[in-house]
N, C-alpha and C. Protein backbone atom coordinates (compact mmCIF):
# COMPACT_ATOMS: atom_id res chain seq x y z
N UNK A 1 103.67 100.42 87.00
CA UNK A 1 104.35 99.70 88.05
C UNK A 1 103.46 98.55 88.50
N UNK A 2 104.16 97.48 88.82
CA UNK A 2 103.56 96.05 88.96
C UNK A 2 103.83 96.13 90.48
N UNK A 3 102.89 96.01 91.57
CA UNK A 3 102.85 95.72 92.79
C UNK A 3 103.72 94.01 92.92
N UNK A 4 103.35 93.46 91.65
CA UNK A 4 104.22 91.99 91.90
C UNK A 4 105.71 92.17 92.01
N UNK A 5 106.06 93.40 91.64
CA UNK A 5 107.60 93.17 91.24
C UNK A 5 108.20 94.22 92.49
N UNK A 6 107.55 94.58 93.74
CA UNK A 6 107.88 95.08 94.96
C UNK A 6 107.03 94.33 96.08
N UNK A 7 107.92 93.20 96.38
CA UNK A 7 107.71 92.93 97.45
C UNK A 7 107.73 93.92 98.74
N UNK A 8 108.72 94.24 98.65
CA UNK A 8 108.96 95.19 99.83
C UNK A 8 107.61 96.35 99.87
N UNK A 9 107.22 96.77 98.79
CA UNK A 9 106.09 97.74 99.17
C UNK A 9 104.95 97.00 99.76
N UNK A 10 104.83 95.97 99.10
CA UNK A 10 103.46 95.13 99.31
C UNK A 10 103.48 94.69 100.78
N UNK A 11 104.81 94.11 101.24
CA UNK A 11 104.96 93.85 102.63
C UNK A 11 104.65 95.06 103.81
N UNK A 12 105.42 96.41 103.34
CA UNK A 12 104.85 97.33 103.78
C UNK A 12 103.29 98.14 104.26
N UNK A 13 102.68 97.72 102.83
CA UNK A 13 101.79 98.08 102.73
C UNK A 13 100.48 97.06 103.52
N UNK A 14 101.08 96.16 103.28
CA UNK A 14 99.94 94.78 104.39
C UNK A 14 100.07 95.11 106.02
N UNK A 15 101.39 95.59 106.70
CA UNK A 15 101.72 96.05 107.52
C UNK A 15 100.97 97.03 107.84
N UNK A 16 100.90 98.35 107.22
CA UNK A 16 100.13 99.39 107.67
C UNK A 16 98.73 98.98 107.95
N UNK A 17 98.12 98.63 106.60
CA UNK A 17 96.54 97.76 107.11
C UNK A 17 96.41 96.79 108.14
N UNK A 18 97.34 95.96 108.59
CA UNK A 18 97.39 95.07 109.61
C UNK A 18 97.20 95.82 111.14
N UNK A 19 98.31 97.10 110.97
CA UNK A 19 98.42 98.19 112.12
C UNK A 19 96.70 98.77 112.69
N UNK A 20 96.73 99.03 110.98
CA UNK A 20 95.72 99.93 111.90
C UNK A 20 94.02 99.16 111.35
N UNK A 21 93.98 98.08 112.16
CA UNK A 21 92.55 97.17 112.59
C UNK A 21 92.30 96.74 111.26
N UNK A 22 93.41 96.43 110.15
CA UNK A 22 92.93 95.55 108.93
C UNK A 22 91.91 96.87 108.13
N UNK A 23 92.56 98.05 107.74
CA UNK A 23 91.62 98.14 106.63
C UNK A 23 91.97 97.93 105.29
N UNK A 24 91.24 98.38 104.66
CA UNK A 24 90.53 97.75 103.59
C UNK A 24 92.13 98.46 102.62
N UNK A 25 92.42 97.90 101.03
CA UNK A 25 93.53 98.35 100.66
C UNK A 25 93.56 99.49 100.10
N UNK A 26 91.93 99.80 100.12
CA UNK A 26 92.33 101.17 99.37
C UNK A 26 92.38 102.33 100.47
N UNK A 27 91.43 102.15 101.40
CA UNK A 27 91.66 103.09 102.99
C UNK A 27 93.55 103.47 102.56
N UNK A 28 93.94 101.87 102.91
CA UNK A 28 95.08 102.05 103.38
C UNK A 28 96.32 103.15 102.11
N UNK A 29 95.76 102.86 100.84
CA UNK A 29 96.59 103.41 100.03
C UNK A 29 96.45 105.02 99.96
N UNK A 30 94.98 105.50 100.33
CA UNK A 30 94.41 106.52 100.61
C UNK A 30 95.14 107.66 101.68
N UNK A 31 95.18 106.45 103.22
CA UNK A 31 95.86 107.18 104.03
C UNK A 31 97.32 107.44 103.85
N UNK A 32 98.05 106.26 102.73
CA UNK A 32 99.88 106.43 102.92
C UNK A 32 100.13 107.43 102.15
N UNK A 33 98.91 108.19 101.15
CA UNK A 33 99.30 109.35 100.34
C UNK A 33 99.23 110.48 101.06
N UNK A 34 97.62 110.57 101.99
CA UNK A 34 97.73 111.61 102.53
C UNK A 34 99.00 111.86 103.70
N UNK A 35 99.14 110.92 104.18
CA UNK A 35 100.47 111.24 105.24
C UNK A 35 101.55 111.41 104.52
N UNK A 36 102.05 110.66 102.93
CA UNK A 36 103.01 111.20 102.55
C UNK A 36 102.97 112.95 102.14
N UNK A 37 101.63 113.23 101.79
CA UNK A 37 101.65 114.70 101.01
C UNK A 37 101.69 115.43 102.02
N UNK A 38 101.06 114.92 103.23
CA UNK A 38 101.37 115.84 104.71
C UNK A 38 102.92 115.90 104.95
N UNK A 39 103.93 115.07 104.78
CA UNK A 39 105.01 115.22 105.55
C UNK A 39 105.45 116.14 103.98
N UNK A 40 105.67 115.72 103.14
CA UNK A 40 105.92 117.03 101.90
C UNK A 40 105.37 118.20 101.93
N UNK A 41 104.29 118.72 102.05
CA UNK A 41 103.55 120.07 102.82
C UNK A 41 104.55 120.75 103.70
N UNK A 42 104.89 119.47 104.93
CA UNK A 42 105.65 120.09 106.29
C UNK A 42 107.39 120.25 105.55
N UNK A 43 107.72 119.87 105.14
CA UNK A 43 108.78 119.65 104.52
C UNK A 43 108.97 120.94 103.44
N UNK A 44 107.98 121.07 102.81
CA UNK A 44 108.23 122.52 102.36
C UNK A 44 108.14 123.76 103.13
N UNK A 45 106.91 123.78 103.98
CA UNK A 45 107.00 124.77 104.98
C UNK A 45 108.41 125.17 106.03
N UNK A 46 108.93 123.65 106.03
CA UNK A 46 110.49 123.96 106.66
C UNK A 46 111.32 124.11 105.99
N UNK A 47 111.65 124.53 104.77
CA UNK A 47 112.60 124.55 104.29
C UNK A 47 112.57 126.08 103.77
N UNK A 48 113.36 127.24 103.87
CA UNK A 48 113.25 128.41 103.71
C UNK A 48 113.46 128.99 102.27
């Protein structure tokens, strides 16, 4: 996958680093996994 050919992620993703005090892109790619694998974690735990 070509980051050139999703704007929309890239916009996203400048956003989050912008949010939180400009970090760096890999911080930022670092943290959008762990919060995604956290809400999948919670997401399995809720689902019976």
């Amino acid at each position: 996958m070509s980051l050139e050919r999703e704007p929309d992620l890239v916009a996203a993703l400048q956003a989050f680093r912008d949010a939180h005090g400009g970090l760096s892109e890999a911080h930022a790619v670092r943290a959008l996994l762990i919060l995604g694998l956290d809400a999948v974690a919670a997401d399995a735990r809720a689902t019976p």
